[in-house]
C-alpha atoms as a PDB file:
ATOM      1  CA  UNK A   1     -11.999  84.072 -45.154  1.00  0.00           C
ATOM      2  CA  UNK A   2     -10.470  81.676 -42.531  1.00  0.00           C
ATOM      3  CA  UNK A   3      -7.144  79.726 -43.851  1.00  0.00           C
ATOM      4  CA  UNK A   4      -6.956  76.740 -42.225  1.00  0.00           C
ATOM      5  CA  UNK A   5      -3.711  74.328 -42.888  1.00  0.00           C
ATOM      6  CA  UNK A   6      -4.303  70.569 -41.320  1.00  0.00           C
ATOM      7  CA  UNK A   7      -1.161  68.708 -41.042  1.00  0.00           C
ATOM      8  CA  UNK A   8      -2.393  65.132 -41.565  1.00  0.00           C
ATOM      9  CA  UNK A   9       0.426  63.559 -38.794  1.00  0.00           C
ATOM     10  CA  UNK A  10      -1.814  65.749 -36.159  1.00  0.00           C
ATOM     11  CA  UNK A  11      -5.375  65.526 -37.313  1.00  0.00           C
ATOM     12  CA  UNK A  12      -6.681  62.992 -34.350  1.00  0.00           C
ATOM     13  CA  UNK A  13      -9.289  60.048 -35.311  1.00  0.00           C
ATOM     14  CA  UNK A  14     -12.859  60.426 -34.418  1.00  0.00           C
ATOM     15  CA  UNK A  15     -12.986  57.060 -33.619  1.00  0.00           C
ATOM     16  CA  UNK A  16     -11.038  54.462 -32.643  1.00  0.00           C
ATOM     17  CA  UNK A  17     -11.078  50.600 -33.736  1.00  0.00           C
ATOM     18  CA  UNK A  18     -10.465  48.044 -30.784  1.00  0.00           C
ATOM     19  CA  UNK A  19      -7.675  47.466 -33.122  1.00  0.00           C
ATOM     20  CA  UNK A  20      -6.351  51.383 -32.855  1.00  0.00           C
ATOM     21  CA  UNK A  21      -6.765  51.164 -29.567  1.00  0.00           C
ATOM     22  CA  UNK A  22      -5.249  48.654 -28.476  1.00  0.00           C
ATOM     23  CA  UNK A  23      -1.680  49.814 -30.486  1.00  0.00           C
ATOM     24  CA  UNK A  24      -1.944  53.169 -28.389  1.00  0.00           C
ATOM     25  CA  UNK A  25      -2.325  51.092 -25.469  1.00  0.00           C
ATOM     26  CA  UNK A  26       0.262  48.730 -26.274  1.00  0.00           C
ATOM     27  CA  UNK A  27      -1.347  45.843 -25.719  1.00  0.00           C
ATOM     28  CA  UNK A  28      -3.094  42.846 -27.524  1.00  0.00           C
ATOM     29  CA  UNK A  29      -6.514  43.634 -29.228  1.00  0.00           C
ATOM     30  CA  UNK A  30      -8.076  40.499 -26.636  1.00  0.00           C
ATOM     31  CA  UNK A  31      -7.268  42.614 -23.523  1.00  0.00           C
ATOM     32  CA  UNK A  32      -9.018  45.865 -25.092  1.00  0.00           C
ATOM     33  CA  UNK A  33     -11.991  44.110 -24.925  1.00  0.00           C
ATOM     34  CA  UNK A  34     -11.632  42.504 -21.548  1.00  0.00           C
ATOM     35  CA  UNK A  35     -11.052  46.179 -20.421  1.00  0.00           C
ATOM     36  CA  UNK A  36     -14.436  47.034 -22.023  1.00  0.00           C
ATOM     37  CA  UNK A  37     -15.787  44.213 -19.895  1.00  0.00           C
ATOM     38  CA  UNK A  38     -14.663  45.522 -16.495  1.00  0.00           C
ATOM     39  CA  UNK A  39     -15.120  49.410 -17.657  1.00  0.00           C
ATOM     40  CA  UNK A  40     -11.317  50.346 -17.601  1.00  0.00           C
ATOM     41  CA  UNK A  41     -12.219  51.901 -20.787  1.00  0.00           C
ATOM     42  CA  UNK A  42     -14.340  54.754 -21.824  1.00  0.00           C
ATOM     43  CA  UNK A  43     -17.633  53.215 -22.938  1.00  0.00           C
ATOM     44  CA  UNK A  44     -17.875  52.072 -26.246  1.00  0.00           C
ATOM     45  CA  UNK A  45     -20.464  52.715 -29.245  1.00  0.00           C
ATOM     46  CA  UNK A  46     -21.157  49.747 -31.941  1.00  0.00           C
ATOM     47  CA  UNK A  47     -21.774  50.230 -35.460  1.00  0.00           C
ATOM     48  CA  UNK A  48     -23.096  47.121 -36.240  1.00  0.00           C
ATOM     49  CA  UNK A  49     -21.609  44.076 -35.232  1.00  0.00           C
ATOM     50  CA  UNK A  50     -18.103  46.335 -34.807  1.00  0.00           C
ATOM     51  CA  UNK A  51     -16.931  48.289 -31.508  1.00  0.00           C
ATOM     52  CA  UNK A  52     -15.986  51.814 -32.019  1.00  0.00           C
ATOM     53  CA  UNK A  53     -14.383  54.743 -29.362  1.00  0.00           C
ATOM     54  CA  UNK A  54     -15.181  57.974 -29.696  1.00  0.00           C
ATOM     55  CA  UNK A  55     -11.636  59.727 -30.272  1.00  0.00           C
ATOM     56  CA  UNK A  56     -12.101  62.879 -27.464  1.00  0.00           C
ATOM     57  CA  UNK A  57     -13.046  59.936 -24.974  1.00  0.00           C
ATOM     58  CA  UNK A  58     -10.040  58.109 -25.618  1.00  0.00           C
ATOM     59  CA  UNK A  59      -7.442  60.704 -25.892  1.00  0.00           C
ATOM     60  CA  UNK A  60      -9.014  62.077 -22.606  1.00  0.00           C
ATOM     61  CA  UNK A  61      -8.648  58.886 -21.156  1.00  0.00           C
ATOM     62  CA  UNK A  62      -5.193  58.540 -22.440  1.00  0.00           C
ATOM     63  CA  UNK A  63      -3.979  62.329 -20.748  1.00  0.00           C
ATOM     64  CA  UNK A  64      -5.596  61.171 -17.039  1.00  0.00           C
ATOM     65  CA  UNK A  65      -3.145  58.024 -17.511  1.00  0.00           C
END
């Protein structure tokens, strides 16, 4: 049997909120989503009317920076 111990300050997000994203970012929600406009961003996914990033695309995107 495997012991596994998650420390929940490490466990990463699966996804990311505009909202999320924007705080690691450090800037305002508003220019998240203009960088979704000119694809500065890693391409988004929607679940429903909201706009979701998938975590390994934005923590990739966050170690190239």
């Amino acid at each position: 049997m495997i012991d596994i111990e998650f420390d929940e300050a490490t466990v990463e997000p699966a996804v990311y909120t505009v909202k999320e994203v924007a705080e690691l970012l450090a800037v305002h929600p508003a220019t998240v989503r203009h960088m979704i406009e000119e694809k500065q961003l890693p391409e988004p996914f929607r679940a429903g009317r909201l706009i979701r990033f998938r975590g390994a695309s934005i923590r990739r995107f966050l170690n190239e920076q």
